[in-house]
C-alpha atoms as a PDB file:
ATOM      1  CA  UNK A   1       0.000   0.000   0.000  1.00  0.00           C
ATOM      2  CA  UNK A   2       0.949   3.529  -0.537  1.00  0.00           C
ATOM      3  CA  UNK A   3       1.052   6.182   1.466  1.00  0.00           C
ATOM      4  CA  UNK A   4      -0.420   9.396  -0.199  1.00  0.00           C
ATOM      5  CA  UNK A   5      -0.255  12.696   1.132  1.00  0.00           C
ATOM      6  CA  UNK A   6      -2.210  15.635  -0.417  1.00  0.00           C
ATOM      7  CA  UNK A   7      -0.230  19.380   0.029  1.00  0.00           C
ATOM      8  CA  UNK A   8      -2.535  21.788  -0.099  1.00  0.00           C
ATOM      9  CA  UNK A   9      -0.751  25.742  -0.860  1.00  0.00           C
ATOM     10  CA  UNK A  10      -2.167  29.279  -0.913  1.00  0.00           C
ATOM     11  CA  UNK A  11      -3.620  29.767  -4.211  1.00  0.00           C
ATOM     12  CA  UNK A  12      -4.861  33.628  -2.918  1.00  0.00           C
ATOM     13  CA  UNK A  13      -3.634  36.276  -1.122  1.00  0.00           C
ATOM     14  CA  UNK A  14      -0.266  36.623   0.923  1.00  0.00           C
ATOM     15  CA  UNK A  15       1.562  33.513   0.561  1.00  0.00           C
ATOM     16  CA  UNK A  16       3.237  33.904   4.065  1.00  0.00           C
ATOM     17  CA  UNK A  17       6.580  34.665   5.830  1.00  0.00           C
ATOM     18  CA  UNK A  18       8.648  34.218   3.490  1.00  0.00           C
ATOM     19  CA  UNK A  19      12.250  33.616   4.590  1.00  0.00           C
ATOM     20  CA  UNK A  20      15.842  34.567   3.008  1.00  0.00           C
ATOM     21  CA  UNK A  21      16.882  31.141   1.086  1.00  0.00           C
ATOM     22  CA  UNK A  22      20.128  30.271  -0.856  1.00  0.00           C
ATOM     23  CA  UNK A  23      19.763  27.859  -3.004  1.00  0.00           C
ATOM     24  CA  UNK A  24      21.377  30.056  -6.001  1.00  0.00           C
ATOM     25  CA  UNK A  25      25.176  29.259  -5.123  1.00  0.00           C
ATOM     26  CA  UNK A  26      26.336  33.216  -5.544  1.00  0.00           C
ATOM     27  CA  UNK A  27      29.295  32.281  -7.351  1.00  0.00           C
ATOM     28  CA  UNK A  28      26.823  31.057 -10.005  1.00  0.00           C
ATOM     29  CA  UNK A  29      25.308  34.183 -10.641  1.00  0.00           C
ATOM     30  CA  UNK A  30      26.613  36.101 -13.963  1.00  0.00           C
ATOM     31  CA  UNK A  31      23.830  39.229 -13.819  1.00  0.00           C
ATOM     32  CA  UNK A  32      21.374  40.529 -11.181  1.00  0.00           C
ATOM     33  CA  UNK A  33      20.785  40.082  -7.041  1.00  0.00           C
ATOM     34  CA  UNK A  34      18.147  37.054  -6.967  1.00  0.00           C
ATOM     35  CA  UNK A  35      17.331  37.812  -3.598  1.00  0.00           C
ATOM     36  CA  UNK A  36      15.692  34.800  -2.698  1.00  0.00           C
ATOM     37  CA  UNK A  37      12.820  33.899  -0.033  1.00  0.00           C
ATOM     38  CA  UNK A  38      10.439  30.925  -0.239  1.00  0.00           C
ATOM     39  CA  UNK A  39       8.954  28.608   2.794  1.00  0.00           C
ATOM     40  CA  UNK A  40       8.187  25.021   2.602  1.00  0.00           C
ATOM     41  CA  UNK A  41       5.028  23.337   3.746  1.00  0.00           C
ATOM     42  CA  UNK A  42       5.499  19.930   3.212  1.00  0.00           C
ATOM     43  CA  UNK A  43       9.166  17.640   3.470  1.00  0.00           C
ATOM     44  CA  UNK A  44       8.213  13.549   3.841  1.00  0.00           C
ATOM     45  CA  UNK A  45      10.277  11.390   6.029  1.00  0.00           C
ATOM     46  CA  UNK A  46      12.831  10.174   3.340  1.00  0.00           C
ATOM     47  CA  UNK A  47      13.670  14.020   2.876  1.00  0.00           C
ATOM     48  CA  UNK A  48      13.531  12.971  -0.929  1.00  0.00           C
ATOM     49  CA  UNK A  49      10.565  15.206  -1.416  1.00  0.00           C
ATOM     50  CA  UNK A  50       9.277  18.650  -0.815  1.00  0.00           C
ATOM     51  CA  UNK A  51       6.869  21.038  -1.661  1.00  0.00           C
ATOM     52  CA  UNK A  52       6.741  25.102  -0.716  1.00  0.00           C
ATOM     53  CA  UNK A  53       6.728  28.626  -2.254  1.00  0.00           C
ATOM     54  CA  UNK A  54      10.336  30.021  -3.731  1.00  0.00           C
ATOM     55  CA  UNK A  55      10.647  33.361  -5.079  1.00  0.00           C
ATOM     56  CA  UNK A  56      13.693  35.696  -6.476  1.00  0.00           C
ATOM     57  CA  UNK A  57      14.534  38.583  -8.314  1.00  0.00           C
ATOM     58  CA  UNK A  58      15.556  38.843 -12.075  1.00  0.00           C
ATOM     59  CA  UNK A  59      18.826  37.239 -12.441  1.00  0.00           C
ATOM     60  CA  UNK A  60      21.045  34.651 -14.525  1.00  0.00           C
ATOM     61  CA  UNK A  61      23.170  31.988 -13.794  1.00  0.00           C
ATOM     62  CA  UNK A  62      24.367  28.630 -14.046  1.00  0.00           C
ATOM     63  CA  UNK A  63      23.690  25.619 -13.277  1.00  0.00           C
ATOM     64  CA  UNK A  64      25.577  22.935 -13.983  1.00  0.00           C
ATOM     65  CA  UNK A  65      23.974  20.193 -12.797  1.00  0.00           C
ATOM     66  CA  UNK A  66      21.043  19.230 -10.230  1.00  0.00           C
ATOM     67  CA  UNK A  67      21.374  16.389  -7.611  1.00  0.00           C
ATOM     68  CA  UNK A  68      17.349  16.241  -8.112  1.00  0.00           C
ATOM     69  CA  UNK A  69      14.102  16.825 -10.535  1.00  0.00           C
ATOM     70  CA  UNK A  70      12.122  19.765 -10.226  1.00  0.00           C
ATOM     71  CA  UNK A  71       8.404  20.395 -10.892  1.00  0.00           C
ATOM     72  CA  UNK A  72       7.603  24.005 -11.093  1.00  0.00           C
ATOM     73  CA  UNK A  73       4.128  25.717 -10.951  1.00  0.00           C
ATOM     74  CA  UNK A  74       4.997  29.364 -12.197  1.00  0.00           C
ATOM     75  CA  UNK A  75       2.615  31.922 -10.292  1.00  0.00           C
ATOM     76  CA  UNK A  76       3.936  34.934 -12.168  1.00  0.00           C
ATOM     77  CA  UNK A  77       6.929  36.244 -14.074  1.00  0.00           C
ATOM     78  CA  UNK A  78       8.704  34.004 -16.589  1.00  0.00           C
ATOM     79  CA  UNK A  79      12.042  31.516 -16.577  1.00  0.00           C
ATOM     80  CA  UNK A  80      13.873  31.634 -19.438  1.00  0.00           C
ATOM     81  CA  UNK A  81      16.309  28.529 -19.672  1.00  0.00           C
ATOM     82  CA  UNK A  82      19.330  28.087 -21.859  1.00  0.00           C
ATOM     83  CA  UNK A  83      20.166  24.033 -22.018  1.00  0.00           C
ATOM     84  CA  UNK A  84      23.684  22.624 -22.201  1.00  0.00           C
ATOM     85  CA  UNK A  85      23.008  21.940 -25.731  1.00  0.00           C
ATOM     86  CA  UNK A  86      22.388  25.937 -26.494  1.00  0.00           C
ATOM     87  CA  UNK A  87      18.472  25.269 -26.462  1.00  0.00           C
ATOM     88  CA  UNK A  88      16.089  28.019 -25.341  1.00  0.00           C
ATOM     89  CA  UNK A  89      12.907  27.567 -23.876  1.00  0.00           C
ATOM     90  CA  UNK A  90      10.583  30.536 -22.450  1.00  0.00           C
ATOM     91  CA  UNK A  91       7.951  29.299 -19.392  1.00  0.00           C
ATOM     92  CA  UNK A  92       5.710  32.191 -17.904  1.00  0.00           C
ATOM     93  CA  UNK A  93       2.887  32.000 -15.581  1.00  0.00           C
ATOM     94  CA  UNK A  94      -0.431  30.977 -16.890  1.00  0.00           C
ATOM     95  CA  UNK A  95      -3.315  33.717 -16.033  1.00  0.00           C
ATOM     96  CA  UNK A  96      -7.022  32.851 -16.049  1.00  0.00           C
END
């Protein structure tokens, strides 16, 4: 049997108290001061997953490699991404 566990974020208003975060490594950063904040809401017991709110300023860097996979809900702005292969790809927030 699995164990399931529904996460259940703001989807109005303030998100919360948002705290200072690093996961940009500052020698990665080429342009800009990401300034980042998020909170998490949700880590299970492995540590191997987690859920939250992450936000940050306009920036670039690199990144070289990620020990993980990511799965991003964009709530507003845009990511542009720049693959190792030269490949562009443009993500923005969806607005109803």
């Amino acid at each position: 049997m699995c164990n399931v566990k529904c996460v259940r974020l703001p989807t109005s208003g303030t998100i919360g108290s948002l705290k200072p975060t690093d996961y940009i490594p500052r020698d990665t950063v080429q342009s800009g001061d990401p300034q980042e904040r998020g909170l998490g809401y949700y880590t299970d017991q492995t540590g191997q997953l987690d859920s939250g709110v992450w936000e940050c300023q306009v920036n670039k860097h690199v990144i070289e490699s990620a020990p993980y996979d990511e799965f991003v809900y964009l709530l507003e702005g845009r990511i542009d991404i720049i693959d190792g292969a030269g490949e562009y790809r443009k993500y923005k927030a969806y607005v109803i």
